[in-house]
Protein backbone atom coordinates (compact mmCIF):
# COMPACT_ATOMS: atom_id res chain seq x y z
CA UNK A 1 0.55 26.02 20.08
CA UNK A 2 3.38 24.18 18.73
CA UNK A 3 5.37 25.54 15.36
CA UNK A 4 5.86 23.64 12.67
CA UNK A 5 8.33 21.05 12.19
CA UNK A 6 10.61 22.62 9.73
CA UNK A 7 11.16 19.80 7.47
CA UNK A 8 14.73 21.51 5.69
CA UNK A 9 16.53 20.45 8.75
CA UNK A 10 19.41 17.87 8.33
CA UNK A 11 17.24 15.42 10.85
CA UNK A 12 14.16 15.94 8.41
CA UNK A 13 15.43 15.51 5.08
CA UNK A 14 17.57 12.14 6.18
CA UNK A 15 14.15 10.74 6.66
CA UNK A 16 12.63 12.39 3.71
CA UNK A 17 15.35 10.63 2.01
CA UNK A 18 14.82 7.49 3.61
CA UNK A 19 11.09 7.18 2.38
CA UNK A 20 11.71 8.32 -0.99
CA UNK A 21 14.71 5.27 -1.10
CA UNK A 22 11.57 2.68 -0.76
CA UNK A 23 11.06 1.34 -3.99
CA UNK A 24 7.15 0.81 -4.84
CA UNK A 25 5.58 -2.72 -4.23
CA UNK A 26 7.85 -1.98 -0.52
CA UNK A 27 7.65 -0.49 2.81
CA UNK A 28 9.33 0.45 5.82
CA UNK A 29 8.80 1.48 9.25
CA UNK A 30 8.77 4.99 11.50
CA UNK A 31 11.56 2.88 13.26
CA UNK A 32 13.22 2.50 10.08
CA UNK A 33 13.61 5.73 9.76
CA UNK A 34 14.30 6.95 12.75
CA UNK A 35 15.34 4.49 15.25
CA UNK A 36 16.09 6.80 18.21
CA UNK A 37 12.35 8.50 18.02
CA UNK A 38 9.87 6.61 15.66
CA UNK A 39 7.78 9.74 16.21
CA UNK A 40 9.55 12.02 14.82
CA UNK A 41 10.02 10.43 11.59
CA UNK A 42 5.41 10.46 11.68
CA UNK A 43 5.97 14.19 12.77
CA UNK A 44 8.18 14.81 9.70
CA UNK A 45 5.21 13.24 7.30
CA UNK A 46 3.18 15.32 8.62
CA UNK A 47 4.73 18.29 8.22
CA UNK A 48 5.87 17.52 4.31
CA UNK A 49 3.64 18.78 1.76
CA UNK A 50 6.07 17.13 -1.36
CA UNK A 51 3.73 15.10 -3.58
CA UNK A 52 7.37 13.31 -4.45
CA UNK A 53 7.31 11.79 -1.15
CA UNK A 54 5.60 8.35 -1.00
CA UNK A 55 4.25 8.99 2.37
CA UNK A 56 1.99 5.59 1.46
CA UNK A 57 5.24 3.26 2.25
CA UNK A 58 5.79 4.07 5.94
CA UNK A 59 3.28 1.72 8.15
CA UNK A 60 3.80 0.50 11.76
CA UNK A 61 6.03 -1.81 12.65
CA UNK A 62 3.29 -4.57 13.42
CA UNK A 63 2.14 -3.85 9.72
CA UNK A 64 -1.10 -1.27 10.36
CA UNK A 65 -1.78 1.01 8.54
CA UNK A 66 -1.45 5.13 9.99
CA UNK A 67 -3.91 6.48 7.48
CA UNK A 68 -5.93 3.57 6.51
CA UNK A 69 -8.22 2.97 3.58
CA UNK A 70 -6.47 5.63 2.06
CA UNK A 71 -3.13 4.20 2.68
CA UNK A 72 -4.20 0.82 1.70
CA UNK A 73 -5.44 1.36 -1.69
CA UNK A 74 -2.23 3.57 -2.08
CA UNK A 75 -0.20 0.42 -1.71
CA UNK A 76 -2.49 -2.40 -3.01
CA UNK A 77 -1.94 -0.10 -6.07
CA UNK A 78 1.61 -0.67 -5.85
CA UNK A 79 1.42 -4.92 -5.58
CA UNK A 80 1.80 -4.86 -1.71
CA UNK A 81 1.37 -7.71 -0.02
CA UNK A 82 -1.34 -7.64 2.84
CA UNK A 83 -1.98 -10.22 5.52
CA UNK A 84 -5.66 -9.48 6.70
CA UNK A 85 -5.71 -5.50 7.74
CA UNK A 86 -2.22 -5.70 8.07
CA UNK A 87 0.75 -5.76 5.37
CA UNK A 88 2.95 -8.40 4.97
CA UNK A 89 5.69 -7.21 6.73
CA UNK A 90 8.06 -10.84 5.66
CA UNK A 91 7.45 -9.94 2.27
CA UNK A 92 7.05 -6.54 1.80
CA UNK A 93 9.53 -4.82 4.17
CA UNK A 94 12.68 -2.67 3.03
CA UNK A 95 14.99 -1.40 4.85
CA UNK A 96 15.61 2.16 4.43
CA UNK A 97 19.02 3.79 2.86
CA UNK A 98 20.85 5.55 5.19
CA UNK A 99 23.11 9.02 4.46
């Protein structure tokens, strides 16, 4: 069994940081956040327990949704923009700020 990601790491928190720098009615990507492993940024969600942390704002980078209905009424809450079951990545996407 794996540990847990510790999420107080430098690594972590830049993409912590990176989420909570998405400003609501936005989103971004895993790749956004972590360009050199997309994966880790969904490993460092999962591991972060911060109710501050709009986990709701990080989708694929086609636009689907990791955590679905759940996800989606998170961010039709927020005014954004959906093309079918997908958002509308042309008008919703942010790009991340960067430490």
């Amino acid at each position: 069994m794996r540990a847990p990601l510790d999420t107080s790491t430098e690594r972590a928190r830049a993409v912590l940081d990176g989420i909570r720098s998405i400003a609501p009615g936005h989103v971004t990507t895993y790749g956004d956040l972590s360009p050199e492993a997309p994966r880790y940024a969904g490993a460092v969600l999962a591991a972060c327990h911060d109710p501050d942390v709009p986990w709701q704002r990080v989708v694929r980078a086609d636009g689907s949704l990791a955590k679905g209905e759940r996800q989606r009424r998170l961010l039709e809450a927020e005014d954004v923009p959906f093309d079918g079951e997908r958002v509308d990545m042309r008008a919703a996407w942010m790009e991340p700020k960067r430490r």
